[in-house]
Protein backbone atom coordinates (compact mmCIF):
# COMPACT_ATOMS: atom_id res chain seq x y z
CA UNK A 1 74.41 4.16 112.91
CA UNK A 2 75.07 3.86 109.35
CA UNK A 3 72.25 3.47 106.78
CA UNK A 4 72.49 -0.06 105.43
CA UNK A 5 70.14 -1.08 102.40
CA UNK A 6 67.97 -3.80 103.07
CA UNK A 7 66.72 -6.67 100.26
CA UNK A 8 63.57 -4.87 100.61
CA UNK A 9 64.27 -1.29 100.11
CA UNK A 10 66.10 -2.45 96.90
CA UNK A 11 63.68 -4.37 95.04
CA UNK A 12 61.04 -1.58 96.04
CA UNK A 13 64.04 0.81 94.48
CA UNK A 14 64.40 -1.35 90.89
CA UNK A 15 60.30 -1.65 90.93
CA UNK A 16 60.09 1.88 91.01
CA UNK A 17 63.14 2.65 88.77
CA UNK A 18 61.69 0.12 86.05
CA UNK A 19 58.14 1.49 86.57
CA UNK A 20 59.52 5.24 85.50
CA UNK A 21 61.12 3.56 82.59
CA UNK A 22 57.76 1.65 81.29
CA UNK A 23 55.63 5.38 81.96
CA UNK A 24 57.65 6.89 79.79
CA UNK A 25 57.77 4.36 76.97
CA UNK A 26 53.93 4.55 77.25
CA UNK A 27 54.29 8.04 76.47
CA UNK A 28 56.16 7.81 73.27
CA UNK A 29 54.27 5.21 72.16
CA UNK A 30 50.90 7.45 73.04
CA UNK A 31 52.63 10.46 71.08
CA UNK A 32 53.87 8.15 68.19
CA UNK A 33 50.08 7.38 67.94
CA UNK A 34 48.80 10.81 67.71
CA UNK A 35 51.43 11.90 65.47
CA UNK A 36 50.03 9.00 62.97
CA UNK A 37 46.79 10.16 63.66
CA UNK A 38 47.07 13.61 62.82
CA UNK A 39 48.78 12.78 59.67
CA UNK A 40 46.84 10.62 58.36
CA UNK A 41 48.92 7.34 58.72
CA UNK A 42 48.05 3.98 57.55
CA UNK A 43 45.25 2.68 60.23
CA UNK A 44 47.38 -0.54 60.58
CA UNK A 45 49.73 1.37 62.42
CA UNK A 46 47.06 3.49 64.97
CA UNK A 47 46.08 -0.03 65.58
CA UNK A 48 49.33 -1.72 65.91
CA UNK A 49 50.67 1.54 68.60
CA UNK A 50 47.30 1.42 70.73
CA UNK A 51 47.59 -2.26 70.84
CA UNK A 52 51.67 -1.66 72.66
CA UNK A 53 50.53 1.03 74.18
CA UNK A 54 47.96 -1.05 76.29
CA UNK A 55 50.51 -3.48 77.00
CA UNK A 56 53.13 -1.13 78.33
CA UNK A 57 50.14 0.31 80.33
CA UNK A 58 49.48 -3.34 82.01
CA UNK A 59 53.20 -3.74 82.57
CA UNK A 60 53.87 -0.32 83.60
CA UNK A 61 50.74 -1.21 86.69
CA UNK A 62 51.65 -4.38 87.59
CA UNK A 63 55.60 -3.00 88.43
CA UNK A 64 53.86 -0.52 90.29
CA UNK A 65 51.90 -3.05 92.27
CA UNK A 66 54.96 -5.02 92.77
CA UNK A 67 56.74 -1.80 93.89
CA UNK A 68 54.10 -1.07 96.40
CA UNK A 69 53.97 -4.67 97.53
CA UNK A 70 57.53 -4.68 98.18
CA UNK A 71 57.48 -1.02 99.78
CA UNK A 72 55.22 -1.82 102.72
């Protein structure tokens, strides 16, 4: 019997693909941040990078909830 891909399994596929993708931008934005902070950037821009970083975070967990959702 051939393995056929089902709505399901797909979605659950591009959730988890797209979550990857929003980890890692939080983790360039996290090392843009302490590359600013160790050089003594303008405190603006700490600001401005925690502020994305928390929003990639809360992206980043609600595709994983999705992803999780759509998994089970």
């Amino acid at each position: 019997m051939p393995w056929t891909l089902t709505e399901t399994d797909a979605m659950s596929g591009f959730l988890t693909f797209l979550a990857v993708i929003f980890m890692g931008l939080v983790a360039v934005v996290l090392v843009m941040g302490l590359v600013n902070l160790m050089r003594g950037g303008p405190a603006n821009r700490s600001q401005k990078l925690m502020q994305a970083r928390v929003m990639l975070q809360a992206i980043a967990v609600l595709i994983i909830v999705g992803a999780l959702w759509f998994a089970r």
